[in-house]
Protein backbone atom coordinates (compact mmCIF):
# COMPACT_ATOMS: atom_id res chain seq x y z
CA UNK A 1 66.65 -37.49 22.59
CA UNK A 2 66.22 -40.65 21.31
CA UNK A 3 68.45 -41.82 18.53
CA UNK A 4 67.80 -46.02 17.84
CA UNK A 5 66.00 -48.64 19.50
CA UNK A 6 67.40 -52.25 18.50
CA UNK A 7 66.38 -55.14 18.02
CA UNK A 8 62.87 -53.84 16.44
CA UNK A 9 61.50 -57.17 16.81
CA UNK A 10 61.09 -60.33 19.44
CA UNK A 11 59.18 -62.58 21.80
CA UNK A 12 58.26 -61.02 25.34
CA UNK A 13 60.85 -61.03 27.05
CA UNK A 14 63.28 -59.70 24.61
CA UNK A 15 66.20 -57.27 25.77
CA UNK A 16 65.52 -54.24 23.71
CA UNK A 17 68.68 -51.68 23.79
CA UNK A 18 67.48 -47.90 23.71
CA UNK A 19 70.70 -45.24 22.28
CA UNK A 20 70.20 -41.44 22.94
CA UNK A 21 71.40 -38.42 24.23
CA UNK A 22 69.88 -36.88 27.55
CA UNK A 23 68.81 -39.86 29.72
CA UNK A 24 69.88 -38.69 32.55
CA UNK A 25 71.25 -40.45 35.56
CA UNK A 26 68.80 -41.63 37.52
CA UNK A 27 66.03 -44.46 35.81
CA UNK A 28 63.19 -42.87 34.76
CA UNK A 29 60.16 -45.09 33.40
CA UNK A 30 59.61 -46.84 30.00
CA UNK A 31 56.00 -48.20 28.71
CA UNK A 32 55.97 -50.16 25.83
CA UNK A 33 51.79 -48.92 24.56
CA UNK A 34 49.98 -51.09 22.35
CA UNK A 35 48.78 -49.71 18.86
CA UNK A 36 45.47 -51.42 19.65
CA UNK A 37 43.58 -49.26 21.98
CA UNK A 38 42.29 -52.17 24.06
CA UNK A 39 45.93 -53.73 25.34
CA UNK A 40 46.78 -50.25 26.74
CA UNK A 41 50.09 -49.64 28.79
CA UNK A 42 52.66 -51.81 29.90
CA UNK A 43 55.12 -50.81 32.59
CA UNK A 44 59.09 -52.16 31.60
CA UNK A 45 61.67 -53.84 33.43
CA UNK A 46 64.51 -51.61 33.31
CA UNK A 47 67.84 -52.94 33.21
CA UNK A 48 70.49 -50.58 32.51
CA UNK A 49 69.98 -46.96 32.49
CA UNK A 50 72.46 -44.49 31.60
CA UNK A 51 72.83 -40.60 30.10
CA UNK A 52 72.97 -42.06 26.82
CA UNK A 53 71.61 -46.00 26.99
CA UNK A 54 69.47 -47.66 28.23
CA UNK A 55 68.28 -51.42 27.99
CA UNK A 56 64.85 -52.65 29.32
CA UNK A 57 62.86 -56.28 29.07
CA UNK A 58 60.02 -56.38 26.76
CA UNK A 59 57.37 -57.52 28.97
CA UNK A 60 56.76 -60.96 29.36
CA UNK A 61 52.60 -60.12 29.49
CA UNK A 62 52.40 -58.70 26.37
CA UNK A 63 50.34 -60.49 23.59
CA UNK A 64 51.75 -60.28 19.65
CA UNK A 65 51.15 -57.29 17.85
CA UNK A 66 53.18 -53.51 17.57
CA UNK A 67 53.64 -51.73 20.30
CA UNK A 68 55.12 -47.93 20.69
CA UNK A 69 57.98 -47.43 23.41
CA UNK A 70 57.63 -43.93 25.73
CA UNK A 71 60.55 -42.96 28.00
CA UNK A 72 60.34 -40.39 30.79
CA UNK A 73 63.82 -39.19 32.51
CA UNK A 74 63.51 -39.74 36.02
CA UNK A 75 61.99 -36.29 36.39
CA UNK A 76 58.97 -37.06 34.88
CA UNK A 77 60.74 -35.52 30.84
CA UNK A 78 59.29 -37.11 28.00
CA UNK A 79 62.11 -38.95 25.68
CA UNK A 80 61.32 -38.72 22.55
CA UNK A 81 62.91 -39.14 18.94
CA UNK A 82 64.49 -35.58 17.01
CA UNK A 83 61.98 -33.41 15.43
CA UNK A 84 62.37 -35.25 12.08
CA UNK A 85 62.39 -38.82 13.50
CA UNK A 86 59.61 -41.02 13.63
CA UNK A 87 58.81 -43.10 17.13
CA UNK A 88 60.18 -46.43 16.78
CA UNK A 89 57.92 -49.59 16.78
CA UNK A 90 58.58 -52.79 18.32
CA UNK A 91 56.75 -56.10 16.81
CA UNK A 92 55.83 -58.53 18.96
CA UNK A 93 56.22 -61.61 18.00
CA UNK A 94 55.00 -65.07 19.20
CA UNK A 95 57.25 -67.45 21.92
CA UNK A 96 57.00 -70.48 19.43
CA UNK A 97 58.31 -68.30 16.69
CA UNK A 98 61.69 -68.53 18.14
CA UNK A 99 64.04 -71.19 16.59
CA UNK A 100 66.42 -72.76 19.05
CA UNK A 101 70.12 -74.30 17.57
């Protein structure tokens, strides 16, 4: 089950930390699926995958806009939020938009 997904927001690219129960062991797959019909699916970079965390690269093809994450366990199991939680959204947001220091 999937309890938080932070950060919410970023640039492609972005390391996006996934915290849950029920992972598994092995990686599964994550696809990061665009609200607007046309973008479709994007397959994820997985870094780090563990029974209860897992941490993945926002991809680096993806154009700005929101975008729903889907997990599958490595057995093909949907991960999805508790029966009262709503599916998280990531926002894209554009390369330029980040401010260096």
């Amino acid at each position: 089950m999937l309890l938080s997904m932070t950060p919410v927001s970023g640039p492609p690219g972005t390391l996006v930390t996934f915290r849950g129960v029920g992972f598994g062991t092995k990686p599964g797959r994550i696809a990061f699926l665009s609200n607007l019909t046309s973008l479709g699916q994007v397959n994820v970079a997985i870094r780090v995958w563990t029974p209860t965390r897992i941490e993945a690269f926002v991809p680096k093809t993806v154009a700005r806009g929101l975008y729903t994450p889907e997990l599958w366990t490595a057995t093909g199991t949907p991960v999805g939020p508790g029966s009262d939680a709503a599916w998280p959204i990531f926002r894209v947001t554009d390369v330029t938009s980040i401010v260096s220091g």
